[in-house]
N, C-alpha and C. Protein backbone atom coordinates (compact mmCIF):
# COMPACT_ATOMS: atom_id res chain seq x y z
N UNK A 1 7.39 24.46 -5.68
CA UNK A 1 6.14 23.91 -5.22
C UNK A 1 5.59 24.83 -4.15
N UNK A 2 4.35 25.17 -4.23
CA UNK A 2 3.66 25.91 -3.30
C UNK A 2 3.28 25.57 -2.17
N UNK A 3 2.97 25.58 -0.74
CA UNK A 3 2.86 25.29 0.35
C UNK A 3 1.51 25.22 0.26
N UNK A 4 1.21 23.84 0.66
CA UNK A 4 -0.65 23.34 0.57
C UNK A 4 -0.89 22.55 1.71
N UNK A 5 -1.90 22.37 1.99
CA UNK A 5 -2.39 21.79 3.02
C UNK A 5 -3.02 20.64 2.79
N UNK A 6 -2.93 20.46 1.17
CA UNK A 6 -3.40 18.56 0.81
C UNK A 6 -2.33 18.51 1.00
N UNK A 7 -1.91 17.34 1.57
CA UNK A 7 -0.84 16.50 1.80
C UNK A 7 -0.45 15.28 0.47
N UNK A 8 -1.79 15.41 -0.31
CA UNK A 8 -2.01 14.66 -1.27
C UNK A 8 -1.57 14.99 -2.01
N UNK A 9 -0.64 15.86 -2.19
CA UNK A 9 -0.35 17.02 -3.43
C UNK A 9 0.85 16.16 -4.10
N UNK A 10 0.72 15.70 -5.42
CA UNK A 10 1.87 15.24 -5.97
C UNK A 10 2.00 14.01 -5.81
N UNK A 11 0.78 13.10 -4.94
CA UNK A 11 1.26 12.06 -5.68
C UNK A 11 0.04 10.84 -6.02
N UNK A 12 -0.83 11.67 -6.81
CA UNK A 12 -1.57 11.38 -7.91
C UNK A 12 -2.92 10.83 -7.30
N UNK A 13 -3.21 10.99 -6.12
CA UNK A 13 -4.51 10.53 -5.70
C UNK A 13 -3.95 9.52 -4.75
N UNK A 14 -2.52 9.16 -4.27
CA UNK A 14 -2.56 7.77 -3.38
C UNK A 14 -2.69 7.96 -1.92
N UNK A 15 -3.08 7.39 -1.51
CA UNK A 15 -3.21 7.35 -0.22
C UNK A 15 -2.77 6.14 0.51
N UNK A 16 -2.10 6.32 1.39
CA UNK A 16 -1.82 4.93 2.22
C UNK A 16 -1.82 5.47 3.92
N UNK A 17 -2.63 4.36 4.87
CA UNK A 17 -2.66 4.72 6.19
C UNK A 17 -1.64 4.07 7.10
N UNK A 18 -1.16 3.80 7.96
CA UNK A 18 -0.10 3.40 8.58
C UNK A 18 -0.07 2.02 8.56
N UNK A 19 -1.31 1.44 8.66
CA UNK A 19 -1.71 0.13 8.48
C UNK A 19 -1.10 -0.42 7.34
N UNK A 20 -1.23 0.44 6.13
CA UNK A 20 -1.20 -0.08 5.07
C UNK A 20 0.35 -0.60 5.00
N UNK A 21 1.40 0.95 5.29
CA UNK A 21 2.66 0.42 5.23
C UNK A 21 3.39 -0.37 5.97
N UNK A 22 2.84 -0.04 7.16
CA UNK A 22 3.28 -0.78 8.45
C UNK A 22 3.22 -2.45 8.34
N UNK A 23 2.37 -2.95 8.09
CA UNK A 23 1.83 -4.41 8.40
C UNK A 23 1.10 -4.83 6.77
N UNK A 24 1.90 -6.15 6.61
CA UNK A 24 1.18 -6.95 5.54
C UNK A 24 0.20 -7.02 5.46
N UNK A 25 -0.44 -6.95 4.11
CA UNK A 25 -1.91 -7.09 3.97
C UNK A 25 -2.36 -8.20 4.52
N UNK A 26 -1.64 -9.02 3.84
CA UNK A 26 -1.75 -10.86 3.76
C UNK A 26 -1.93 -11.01 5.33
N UNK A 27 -0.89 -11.61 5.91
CA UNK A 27 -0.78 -12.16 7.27
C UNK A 27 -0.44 -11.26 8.34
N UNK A 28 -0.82 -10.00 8.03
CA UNK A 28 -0.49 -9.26 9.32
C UNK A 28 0.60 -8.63 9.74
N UNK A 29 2.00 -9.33 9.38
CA UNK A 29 3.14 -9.66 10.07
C UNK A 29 3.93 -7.82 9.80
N UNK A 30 4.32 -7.39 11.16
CA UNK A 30 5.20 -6.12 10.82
C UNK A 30 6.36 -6.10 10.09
N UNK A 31 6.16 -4.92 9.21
CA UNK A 31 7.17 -4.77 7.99
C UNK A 31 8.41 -4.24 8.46
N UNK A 32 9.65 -4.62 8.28
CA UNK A 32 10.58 -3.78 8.98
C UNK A 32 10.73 -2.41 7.78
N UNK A 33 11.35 -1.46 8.21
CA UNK A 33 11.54 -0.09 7.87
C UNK A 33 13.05 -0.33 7.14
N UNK A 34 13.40 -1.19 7.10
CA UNK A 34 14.48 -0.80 6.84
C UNK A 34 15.11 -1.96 5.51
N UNK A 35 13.95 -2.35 5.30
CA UNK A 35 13.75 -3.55 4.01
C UNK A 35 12.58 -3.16 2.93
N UNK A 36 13.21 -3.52 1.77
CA UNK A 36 11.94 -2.93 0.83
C UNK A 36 11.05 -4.13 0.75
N UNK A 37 10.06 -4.07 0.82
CA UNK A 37 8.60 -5.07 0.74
C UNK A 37 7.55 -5.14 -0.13
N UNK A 38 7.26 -5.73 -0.86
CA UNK A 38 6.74 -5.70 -2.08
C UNK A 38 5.18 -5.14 -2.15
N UNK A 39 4.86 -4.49 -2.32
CA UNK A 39 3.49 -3.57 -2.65
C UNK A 39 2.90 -3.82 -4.06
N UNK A 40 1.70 -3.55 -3.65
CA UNK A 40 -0.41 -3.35 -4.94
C UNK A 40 -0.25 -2.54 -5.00
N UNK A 41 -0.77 -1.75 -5.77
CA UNK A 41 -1.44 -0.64 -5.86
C UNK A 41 -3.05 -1.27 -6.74
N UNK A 42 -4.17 -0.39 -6.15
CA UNK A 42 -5.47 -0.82 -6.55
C UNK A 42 -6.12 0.78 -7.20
N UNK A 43 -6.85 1.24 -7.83
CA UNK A 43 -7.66 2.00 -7.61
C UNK A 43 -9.07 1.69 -7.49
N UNK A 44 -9.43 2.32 -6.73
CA UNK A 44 -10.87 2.01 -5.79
C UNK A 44 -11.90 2.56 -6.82
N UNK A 45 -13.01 2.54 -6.48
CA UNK A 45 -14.59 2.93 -7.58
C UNK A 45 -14.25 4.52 -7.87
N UNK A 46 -14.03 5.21 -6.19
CA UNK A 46 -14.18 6.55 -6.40
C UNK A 46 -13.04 7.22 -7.30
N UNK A 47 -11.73 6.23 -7.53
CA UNK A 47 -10.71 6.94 -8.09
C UNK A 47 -9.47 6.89 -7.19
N UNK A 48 -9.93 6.38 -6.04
CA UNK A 48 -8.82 6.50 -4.93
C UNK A 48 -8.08 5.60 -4.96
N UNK A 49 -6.46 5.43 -5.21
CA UNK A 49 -5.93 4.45 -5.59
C UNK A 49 -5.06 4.13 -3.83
N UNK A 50 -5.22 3.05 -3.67
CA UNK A 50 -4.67 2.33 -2.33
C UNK A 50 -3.88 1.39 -2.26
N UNK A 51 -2.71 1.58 -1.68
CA UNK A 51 -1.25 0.73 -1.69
C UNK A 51 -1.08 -0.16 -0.54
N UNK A 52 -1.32 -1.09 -0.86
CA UNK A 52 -0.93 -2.35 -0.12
C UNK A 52 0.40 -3.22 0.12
N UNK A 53 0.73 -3.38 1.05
CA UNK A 53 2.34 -3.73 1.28
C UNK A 53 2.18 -4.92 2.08
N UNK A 54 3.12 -5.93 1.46
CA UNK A 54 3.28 -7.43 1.85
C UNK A 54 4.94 -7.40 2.62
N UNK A 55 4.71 -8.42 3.43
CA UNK A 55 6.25 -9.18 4.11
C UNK A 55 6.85 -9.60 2.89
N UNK A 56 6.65 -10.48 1.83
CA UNK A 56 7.65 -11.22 0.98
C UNK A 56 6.72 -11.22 -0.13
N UNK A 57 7.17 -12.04 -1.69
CA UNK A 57 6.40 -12.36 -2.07
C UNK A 57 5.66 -13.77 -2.50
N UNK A 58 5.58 -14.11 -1.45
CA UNK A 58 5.49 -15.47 -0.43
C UNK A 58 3.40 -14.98 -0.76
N UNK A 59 3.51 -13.92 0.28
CA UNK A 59 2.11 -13.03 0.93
C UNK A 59 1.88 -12.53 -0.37
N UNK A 60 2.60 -11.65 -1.05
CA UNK A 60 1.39 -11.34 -1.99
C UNK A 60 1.27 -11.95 -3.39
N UNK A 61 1.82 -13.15 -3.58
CA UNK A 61 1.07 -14.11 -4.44
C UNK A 61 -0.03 -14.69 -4.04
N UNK A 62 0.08 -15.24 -2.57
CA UNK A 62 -0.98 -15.53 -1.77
C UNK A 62 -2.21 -14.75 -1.83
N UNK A 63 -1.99 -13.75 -1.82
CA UNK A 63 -2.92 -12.21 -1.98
C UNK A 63 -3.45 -12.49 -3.13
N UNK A 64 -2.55 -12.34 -4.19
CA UNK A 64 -3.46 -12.14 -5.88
C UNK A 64 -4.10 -13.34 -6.24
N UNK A 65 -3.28 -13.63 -5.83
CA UNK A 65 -4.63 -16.08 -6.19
C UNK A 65 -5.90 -15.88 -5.35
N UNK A 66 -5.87 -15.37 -4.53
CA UNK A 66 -7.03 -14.86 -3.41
C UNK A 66 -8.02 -13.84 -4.02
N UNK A 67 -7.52 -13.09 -4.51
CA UNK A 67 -8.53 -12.15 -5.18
C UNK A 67 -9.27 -12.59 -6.64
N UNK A 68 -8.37 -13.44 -7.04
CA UNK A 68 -8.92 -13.70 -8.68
C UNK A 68 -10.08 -14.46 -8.38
């Protein structure tokens, strides 16, 4: 692999901001680091696909009944 300066390189257009991983979509609540937590993935209009991360899946059923 070549040394690039997208950071984006390799993994397919996703993007996630600290927010995203850090803290549930749903209720806010901080994710610990050291537990796996159940994640969306969406892609957006432009193509930009954005990963959303829940506490349980408590929050993101809550989440998807919410959106429908």
């Amino acid at each position: 692999m070549s040394d690039s300066s997208d950071e984006s390189e390799g993994t397919g257009g996703a993007e996630a901001t600290g927010d995203d991983l850090d803290y549930c979509a749903r209720c806010g609540a901080t994710l610990p680091d050291e537990v796996w937590c159940p994640v969306r993935t969406e892609r957006e209009p432009d193509g930009t696909v954005r990963i959303r991360s829940f506490c349980d899946e408590t929050c993101l059923n809550a989440w998807l009944a919410a959106e429908e």
